[in-house]
C-alpha atoms as a PDB file:
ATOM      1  CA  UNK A   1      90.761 -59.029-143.831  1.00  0.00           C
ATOM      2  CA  UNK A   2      88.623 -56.436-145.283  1.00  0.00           C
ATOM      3  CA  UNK A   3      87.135 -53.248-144.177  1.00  0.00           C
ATOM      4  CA  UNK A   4      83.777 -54.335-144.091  1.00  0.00           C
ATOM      5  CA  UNK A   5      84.773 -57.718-142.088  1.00  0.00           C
ATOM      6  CA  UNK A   6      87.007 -55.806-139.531  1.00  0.00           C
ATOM      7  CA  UNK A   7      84.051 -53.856-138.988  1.00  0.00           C
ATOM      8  CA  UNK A   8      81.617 -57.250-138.457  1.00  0.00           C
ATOM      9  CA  UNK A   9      84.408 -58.301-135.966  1.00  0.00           C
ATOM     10  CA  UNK A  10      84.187 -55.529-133.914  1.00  0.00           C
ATOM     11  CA  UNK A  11      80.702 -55.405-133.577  1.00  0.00           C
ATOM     12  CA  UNK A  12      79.989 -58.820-133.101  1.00  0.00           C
ATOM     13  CA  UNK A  13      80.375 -58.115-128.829  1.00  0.00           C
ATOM     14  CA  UNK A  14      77.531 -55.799-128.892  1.00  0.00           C
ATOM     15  CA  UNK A  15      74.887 -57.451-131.658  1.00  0.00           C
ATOM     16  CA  UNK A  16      71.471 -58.006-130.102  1.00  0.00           C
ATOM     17  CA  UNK A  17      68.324 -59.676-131.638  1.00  0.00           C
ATOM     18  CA  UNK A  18      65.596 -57.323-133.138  1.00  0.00           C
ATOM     19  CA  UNK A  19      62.405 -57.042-134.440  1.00  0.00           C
ATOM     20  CA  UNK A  20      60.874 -55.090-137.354  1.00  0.00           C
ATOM     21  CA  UNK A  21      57.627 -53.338-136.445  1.00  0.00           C
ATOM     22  CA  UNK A  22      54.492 -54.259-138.694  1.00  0.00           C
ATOM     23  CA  UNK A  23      52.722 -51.205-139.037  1.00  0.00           C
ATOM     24  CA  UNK A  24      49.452 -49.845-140.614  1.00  0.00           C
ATOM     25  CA  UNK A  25      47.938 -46.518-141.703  1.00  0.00           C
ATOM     26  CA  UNK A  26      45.574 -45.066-139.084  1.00  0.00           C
ATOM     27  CA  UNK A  27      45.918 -44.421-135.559  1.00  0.00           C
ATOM     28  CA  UNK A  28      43.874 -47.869-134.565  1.00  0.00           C
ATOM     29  CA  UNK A  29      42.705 -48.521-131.238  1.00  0.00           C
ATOM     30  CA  UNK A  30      43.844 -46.125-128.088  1.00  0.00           C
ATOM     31  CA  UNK A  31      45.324 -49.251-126.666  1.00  0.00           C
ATOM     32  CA  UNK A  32      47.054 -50.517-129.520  1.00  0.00           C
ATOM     33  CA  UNK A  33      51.111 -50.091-130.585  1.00  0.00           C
ATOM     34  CA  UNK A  34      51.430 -47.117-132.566  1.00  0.00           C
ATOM     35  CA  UNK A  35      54.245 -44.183-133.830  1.00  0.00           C
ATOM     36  CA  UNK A  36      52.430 -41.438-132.957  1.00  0.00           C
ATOM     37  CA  UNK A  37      48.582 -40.408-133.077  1.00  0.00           C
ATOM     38  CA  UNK A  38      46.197 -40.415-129.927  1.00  0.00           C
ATOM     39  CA  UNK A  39      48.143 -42.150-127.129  1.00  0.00           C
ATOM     40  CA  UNK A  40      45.880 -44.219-124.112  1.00  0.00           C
ATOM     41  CA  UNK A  41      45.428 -42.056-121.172  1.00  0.00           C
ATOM     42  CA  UNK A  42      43.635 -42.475-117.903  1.00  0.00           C
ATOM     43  CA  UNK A  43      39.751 -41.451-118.005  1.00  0.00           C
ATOM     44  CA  UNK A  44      41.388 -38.742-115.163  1.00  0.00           C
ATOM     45  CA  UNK A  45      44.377 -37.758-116.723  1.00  0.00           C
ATOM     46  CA  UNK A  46      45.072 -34.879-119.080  1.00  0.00           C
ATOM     47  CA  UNK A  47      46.844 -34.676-122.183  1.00  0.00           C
ATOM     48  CA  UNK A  48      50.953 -34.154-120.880  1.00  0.00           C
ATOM     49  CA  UNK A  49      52.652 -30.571-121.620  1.00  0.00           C
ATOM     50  CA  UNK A  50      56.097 -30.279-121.696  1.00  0.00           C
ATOM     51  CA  UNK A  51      57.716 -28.502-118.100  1.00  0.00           C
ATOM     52  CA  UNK A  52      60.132 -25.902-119.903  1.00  0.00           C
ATOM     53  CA  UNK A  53      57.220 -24.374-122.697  1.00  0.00           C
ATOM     54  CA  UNK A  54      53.845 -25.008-120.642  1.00  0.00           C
ATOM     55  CA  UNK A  55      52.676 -27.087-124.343  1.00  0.00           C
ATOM     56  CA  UNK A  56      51.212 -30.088-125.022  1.00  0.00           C
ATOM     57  CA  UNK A  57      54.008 -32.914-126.385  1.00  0.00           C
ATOM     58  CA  UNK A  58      53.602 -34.901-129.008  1.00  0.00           C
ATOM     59  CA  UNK A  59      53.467 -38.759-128.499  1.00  0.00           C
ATOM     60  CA  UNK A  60      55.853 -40.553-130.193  1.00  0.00           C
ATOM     61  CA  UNK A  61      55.611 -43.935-129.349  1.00  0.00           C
ATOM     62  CA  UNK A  62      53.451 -46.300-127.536  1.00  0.00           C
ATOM     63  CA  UNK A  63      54.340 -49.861-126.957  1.00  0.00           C
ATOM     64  CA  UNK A  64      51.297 -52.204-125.695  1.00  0.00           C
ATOM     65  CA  UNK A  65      53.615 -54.601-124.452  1.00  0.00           C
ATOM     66  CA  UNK A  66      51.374 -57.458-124.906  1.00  0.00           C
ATOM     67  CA  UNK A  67      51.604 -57.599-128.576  1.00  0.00           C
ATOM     68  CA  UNK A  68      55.005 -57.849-128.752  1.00  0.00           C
ATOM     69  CA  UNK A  69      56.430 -61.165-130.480  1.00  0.00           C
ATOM     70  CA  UNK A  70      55.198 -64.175-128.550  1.00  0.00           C
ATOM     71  CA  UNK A  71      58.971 -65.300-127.579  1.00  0.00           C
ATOM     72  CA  UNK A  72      59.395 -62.352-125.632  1.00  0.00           C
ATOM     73  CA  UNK A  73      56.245 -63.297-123.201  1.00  0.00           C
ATOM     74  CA  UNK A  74      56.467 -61.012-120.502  1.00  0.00           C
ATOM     75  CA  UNK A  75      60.270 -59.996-120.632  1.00  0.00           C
ATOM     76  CA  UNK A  76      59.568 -56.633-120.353  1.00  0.00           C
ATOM     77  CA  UNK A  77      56.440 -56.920-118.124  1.00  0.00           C
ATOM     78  CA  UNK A  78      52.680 -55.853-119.428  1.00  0.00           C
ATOM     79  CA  UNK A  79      50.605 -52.764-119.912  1.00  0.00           C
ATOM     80  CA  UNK A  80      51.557 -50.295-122.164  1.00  0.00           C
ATOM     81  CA  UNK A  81      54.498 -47.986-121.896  1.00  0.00           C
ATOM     82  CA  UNK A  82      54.754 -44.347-123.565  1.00  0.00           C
ATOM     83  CA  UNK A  83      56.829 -41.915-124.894  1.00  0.00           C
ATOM     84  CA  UNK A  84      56.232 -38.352-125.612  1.00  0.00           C
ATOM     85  CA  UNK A  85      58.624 -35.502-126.532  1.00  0.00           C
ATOM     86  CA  UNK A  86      58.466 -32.007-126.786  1.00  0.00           C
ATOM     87  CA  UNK A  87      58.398 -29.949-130.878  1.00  0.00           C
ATOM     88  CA  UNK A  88      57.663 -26.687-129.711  1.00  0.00           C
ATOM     89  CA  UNK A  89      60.796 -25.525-128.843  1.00  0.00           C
ATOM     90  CA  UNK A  90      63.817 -24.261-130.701  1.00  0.00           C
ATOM     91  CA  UNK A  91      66.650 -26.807-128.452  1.00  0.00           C
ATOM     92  CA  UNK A  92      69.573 -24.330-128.149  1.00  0.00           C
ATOM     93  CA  UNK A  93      71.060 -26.244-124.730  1.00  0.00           C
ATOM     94  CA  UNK A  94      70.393 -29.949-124.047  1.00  0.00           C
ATOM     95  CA  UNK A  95      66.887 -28.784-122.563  1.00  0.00           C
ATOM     96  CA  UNK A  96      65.302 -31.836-124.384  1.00  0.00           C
ATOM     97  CA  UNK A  97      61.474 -32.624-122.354  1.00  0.00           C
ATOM     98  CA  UNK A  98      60.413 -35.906-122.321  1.00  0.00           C
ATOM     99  CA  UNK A  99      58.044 -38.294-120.762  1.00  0.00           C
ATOM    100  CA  UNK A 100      58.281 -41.656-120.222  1.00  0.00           C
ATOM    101  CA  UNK A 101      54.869 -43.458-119.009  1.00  0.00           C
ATOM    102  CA  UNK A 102      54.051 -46.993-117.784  1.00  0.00           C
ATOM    103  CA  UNK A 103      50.732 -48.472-117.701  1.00  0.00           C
ATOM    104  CA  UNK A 104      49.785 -51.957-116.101  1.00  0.00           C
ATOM    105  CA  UNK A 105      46.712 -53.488-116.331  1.00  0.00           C
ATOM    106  CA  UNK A 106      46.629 -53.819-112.575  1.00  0.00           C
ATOM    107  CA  UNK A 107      46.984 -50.120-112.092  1.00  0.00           C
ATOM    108  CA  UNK A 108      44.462 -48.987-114.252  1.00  0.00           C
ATOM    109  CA  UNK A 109      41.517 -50.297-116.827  1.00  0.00           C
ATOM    110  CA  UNK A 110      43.038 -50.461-120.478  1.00  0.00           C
ATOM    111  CA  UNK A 111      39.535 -51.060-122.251  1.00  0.00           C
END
């Protein structure tokens, strides 16, 4: 058996099904999936700064989870979840800032 096919064997127990992400130029609309660009926020709610530098963090990704692939339905619930992470800091410990925000359409107005 070769290298490449010992390899395959051994991570057959933890392959899992994926998607690839269509994506556009542009930032689109607030609500829509996106890398990066001008997350959705709450009319109320400011722009997130990281804990450790007092900054603004940067958004880096923002899932609408009603556009994902139609044979996922509702695995993962609805709304739109969000995650931002901190660039201004040098990271000399494991200090890493991060947020991690859920949105439901029940919870707030996503038009």
């Amino acid at each position: 058996m070769s290298k490449l096919e010992q390899l395959k064997k051994k991570l057959s127990g933890v392959k899992r099904l994926a998607w690839k992400p269509i994506v556009q130029e542009g930032d689109g609309d607030l609500t829509v999936s996106k890398f990066g660009g001008k997350p959705w926020l709450n009319a109320d709610e400011e722009w997130p700064c990281c804990p450790n530098c007092g900054k603004p963090i940067q958004l880096f990704l923002q899932l609408n989870l009603d556009e994902l692939p139609q044979n996922l339905n509702t695995k993962f619930g609805n709304g739109i979840l969000q995650f931002f992470y901190c660039t201004n800091e040098i990271i000399v410990e494991l200090n890493i800032s991060v947020l991690l925000s859920v949105f439901s359409a029940a919870s707030a107005s996503l038009t």
